[in-house]
PDB file of N, CA and C in Angstrom:
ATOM      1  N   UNK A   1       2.557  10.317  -2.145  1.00  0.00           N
ATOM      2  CA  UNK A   1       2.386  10.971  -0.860  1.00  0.00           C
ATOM      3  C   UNK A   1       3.061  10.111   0.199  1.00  0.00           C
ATOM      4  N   UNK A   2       3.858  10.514   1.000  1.00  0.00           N
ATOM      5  CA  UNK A   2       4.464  10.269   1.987  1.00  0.00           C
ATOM      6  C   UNK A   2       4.168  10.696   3.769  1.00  0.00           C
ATOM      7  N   UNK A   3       3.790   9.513   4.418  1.00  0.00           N
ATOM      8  CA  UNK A   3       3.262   9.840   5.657  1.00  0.00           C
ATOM      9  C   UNK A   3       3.940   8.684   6.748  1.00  0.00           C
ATOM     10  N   UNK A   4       4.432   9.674   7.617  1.00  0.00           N
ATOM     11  CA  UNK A   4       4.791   8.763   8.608  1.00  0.00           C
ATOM     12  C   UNK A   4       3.653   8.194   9.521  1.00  0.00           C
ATOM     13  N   UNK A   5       4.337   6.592   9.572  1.00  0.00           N
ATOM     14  CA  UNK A   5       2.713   5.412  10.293  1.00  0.00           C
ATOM     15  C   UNK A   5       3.276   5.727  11.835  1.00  0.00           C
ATOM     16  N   UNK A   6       2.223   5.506  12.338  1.00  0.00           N
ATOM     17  CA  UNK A   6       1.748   5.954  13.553  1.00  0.00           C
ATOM     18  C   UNK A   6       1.036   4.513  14.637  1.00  0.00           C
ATOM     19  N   UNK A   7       1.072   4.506  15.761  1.00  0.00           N
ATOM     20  CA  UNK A   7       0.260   3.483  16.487  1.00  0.00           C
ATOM     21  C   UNK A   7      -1.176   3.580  16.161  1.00  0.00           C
ATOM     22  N   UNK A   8      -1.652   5.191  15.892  1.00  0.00           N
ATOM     23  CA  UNK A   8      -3.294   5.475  16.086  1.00  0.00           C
ATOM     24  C   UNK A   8      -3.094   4.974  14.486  1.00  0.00           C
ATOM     25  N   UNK A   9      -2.922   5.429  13.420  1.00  0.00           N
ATOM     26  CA  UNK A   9      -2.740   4.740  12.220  1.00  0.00           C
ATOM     27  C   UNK A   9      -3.101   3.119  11.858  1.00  0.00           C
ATOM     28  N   UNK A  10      -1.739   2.469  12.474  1.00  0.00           N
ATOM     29  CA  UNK A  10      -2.585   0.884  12.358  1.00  0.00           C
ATOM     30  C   UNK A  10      -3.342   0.576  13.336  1.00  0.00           C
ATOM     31  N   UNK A  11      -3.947   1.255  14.270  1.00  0.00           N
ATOM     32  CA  UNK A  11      -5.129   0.932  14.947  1.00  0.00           C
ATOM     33  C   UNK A  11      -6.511   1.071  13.798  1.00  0.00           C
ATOM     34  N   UNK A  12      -6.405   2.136  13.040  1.00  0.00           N
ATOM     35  CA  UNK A  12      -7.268   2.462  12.325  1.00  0.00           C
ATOM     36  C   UNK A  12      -7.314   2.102  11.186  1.00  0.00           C
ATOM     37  N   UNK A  13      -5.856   1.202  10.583  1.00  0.00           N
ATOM     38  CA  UNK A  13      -5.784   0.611   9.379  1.00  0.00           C
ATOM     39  C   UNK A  13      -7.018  -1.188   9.952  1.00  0.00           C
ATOM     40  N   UNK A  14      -6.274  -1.652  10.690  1.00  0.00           N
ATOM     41  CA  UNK A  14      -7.147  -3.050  11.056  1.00  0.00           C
ATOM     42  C   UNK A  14      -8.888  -2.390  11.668  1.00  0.00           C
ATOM     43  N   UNK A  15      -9.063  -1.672  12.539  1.00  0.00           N
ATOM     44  CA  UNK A  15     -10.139  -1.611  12.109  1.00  0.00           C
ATOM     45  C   UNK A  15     -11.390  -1.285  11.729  1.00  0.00           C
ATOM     46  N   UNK A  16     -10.350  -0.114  10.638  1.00  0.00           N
ATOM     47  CA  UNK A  16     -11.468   0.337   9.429  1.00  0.00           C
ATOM     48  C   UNK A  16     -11.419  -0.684   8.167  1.00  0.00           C
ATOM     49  N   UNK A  17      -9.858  -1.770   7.760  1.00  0.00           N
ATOM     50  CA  UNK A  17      -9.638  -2.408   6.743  1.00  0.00           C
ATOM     51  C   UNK A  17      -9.566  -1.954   5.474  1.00  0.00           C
ATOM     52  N   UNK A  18      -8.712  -0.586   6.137  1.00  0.00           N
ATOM     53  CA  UNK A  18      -7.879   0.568   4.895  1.00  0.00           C
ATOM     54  C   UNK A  18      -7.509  -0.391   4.039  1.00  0.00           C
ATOM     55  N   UNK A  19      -7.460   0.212   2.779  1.00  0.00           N
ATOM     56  CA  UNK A  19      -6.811  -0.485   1.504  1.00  0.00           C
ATOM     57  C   UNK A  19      -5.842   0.650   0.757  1.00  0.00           C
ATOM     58  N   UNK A  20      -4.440   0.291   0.569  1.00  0.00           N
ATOM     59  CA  UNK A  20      -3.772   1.424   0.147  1.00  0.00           C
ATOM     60  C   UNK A  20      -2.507   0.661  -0.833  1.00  0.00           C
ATOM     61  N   UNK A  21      -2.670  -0.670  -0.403  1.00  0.00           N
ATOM     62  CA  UNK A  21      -1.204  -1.294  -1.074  1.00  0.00           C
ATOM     63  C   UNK A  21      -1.705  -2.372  -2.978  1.00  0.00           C
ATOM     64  N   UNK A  22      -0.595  -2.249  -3.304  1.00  0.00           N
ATOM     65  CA  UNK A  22      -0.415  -2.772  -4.510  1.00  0.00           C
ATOM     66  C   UNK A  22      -1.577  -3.924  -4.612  1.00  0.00           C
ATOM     67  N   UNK A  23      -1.634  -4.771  -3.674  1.00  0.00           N
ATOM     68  CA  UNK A  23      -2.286  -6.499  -3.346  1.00  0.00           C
ATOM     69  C   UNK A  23      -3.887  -5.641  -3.256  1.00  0.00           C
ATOM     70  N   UNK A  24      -4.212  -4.986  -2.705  1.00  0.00           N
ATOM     71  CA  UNK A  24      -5.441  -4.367  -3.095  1.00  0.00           C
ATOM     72  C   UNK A  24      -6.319  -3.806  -4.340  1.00  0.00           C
ATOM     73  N   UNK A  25      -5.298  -3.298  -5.199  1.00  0.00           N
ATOM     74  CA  UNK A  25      -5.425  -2.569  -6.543  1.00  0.00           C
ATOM     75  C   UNK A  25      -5.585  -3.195  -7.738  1.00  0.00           C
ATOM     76  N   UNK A  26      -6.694  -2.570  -8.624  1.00  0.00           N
ATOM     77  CA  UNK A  26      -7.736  -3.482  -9.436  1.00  0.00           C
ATOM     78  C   UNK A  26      -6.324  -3.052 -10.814  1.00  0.00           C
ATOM     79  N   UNK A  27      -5.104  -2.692 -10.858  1.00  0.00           N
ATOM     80  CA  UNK A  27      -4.194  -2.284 -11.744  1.00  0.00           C
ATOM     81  C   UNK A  27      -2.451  -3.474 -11.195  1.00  0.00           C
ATOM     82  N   UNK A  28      -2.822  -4.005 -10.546  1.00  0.00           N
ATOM     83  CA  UNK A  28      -1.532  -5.074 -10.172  1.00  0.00           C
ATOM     84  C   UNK A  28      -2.014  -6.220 -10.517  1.00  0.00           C
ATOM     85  N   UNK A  29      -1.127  -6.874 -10.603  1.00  0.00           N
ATOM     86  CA  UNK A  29      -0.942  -8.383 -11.649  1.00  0.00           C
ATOM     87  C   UNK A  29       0.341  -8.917 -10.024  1.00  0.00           C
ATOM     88  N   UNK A  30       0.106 -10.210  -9.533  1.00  0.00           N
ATOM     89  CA  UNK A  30       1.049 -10.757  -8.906  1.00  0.00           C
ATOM     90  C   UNK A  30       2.152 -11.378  -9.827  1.00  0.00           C
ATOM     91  N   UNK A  31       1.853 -11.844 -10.603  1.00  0.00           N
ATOM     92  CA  UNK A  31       2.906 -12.257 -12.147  1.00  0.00           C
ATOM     93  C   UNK A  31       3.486 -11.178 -12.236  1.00  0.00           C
ATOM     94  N   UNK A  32       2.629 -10.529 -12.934  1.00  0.00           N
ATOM     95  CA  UNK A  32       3.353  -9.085 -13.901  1.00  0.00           C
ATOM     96  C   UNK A  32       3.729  -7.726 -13.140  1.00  0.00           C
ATOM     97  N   UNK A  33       3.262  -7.579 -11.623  1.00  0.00           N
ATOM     98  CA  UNK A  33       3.633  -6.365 -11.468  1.00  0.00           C
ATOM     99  C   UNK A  33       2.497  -5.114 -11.741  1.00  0.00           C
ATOM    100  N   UNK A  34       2.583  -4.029 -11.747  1.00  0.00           N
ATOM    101  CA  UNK A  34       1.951  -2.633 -11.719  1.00  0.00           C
ATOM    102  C   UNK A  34       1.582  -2.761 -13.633  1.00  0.00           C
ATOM    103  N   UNK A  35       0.042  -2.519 -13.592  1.00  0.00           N
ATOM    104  CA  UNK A  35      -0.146  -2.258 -15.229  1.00  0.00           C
ATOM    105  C   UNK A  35       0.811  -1.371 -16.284  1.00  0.00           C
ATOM    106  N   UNK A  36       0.963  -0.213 -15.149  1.00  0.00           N
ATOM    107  CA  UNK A  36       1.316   1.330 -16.147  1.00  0.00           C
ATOM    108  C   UNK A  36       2.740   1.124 -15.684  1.00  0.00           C
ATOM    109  N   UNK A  37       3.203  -0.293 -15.197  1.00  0.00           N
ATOM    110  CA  UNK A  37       5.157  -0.768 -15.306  1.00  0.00           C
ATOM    111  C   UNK A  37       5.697   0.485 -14.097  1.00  0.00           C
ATOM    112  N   UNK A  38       5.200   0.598 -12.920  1.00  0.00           N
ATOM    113  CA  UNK A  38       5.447   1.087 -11.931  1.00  0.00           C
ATOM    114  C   UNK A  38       6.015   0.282 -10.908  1.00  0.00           C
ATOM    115  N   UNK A  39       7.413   0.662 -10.056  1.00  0.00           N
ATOM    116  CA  UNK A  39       7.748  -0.079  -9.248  1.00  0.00           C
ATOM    117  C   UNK A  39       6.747  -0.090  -7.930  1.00  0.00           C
ATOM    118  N   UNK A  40       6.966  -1.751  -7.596  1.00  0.00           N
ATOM    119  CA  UNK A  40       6.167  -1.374  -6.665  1.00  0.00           C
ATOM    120  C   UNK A  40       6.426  -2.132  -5.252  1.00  0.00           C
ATOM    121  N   UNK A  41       7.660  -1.927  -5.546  1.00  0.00           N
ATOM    122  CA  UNK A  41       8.284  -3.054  -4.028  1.00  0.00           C
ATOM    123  C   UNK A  41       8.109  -1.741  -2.464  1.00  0.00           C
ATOM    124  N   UNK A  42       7.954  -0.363  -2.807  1.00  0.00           N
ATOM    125  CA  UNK A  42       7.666   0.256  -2.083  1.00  0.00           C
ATOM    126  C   UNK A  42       6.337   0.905  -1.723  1.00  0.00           C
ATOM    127  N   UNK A  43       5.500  -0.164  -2.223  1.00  0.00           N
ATOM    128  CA  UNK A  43       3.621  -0.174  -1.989  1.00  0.00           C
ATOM    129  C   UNK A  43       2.942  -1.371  -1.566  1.00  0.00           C
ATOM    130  N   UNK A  44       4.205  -2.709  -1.329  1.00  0.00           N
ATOM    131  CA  UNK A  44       3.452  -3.892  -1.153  1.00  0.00           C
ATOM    132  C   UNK A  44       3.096  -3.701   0.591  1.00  0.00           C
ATOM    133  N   UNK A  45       2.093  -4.855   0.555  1.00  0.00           N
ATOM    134  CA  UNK A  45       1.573  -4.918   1.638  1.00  0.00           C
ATOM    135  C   UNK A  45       2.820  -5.658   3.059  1.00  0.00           C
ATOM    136  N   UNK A  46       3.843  -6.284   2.686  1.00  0.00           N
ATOM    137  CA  UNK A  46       4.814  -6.779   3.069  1.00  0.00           C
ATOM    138  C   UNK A  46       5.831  -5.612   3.832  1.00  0.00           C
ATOM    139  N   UNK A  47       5.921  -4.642   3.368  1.00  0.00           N
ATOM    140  CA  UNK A  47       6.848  -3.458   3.556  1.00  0.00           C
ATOM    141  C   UNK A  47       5.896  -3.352   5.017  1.00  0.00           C
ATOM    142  N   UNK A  48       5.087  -3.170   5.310  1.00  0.00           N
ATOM    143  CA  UNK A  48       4.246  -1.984   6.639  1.00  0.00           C
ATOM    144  C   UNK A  48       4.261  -3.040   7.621  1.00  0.00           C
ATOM    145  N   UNK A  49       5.017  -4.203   7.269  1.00  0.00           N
ATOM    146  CA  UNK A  49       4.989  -5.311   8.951  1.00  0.00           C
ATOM    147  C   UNK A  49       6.081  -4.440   9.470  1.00  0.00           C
ATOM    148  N   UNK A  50       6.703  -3.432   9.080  1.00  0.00           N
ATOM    149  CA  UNK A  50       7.818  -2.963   9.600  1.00  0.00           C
ATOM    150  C   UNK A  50       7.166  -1.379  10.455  1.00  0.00           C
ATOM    151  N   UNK A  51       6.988  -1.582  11.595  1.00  0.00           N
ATOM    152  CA  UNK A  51       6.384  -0.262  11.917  1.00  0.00           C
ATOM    153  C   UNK A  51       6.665   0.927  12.174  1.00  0.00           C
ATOM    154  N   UNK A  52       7.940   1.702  11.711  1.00  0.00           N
ATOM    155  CA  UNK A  52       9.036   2.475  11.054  1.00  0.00           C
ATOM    156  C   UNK A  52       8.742   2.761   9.811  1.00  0.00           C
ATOM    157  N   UNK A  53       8.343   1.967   9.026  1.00  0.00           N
ATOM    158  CA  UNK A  53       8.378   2.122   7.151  1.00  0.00           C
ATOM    159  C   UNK A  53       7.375   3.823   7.073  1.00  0.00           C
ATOM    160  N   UNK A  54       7.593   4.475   6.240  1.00  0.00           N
ATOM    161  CA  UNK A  54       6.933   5.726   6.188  1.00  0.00           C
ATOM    162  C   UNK A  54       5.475   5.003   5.053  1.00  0.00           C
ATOM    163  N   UNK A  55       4.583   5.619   5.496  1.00  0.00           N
ATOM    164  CA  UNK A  55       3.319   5.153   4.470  1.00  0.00           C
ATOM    165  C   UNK A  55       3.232   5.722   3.127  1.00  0.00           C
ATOM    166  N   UNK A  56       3.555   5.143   2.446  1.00  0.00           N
ATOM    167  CA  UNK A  56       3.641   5.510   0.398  1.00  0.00           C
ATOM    168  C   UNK A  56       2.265   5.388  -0.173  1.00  0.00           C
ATOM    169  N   UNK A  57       1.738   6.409  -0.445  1.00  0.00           N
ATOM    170  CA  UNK A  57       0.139   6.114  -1.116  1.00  0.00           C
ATOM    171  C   UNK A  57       0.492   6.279  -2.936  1.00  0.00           C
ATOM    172  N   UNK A  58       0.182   5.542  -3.533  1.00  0.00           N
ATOM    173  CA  UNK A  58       0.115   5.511  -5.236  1.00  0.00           C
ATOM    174  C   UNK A  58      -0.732   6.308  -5.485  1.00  0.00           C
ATOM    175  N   UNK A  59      -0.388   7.239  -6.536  1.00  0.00           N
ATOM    176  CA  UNK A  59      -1.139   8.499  -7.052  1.00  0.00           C
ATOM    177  C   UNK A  59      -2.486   7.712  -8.551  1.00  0.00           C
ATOM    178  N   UNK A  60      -1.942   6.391  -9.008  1.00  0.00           N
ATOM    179  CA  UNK A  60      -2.951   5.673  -9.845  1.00  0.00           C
ATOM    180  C   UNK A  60      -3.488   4.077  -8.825  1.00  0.00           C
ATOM    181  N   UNK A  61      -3.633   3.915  -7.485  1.00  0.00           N
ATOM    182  CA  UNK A  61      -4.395   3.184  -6.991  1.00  0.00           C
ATOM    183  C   UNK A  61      -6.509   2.794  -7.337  1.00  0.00           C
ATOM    184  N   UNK A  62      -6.393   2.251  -7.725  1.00  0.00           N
ATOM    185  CA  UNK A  62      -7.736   1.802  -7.863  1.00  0.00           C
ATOM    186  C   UNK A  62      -8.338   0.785  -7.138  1.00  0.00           C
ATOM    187  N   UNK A  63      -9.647   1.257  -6.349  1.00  0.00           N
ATOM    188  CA  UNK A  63      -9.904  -0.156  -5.317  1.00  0.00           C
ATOM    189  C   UNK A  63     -10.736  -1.081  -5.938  1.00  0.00           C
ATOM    190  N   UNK A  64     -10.344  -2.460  -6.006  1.00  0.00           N
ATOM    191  CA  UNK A  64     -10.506  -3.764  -6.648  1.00  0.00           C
ATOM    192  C   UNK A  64     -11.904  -3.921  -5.935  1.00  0.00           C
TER     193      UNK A  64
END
């Protein structure tokens, strides 16, 4: 799913302390990457310092 981020967005990402990226998910390995071998350079938490980046939600996210 694809959503463009918004000001009201990361107002509400910091503080509700949304969880949506790879570094959150009980299925990522910092070594190894995504369990089920999914790229995931377009889910890290690193990508959304950019406040332009469109918001990518993972369809197998699990909260850790």
């Amino acid at each position: 799913m694809k959503v463009e981020q918004d000001e009201r967005f990361r107002e509400q990402r910091e503080r509700f302390r949304l969880k949506w990226n790879c570094e959150d998910c009980v299925l990522f390995d910092p070594a190894k990457g995504c369990a089920h071998g999914f790229p995931t350079h377009r889910h890290r938490k690193s990508r959304y310092d950019d406040p332009s980046a469109a918001l990518l939600f993972c369809k197998d996210f699990e909260l850790t």
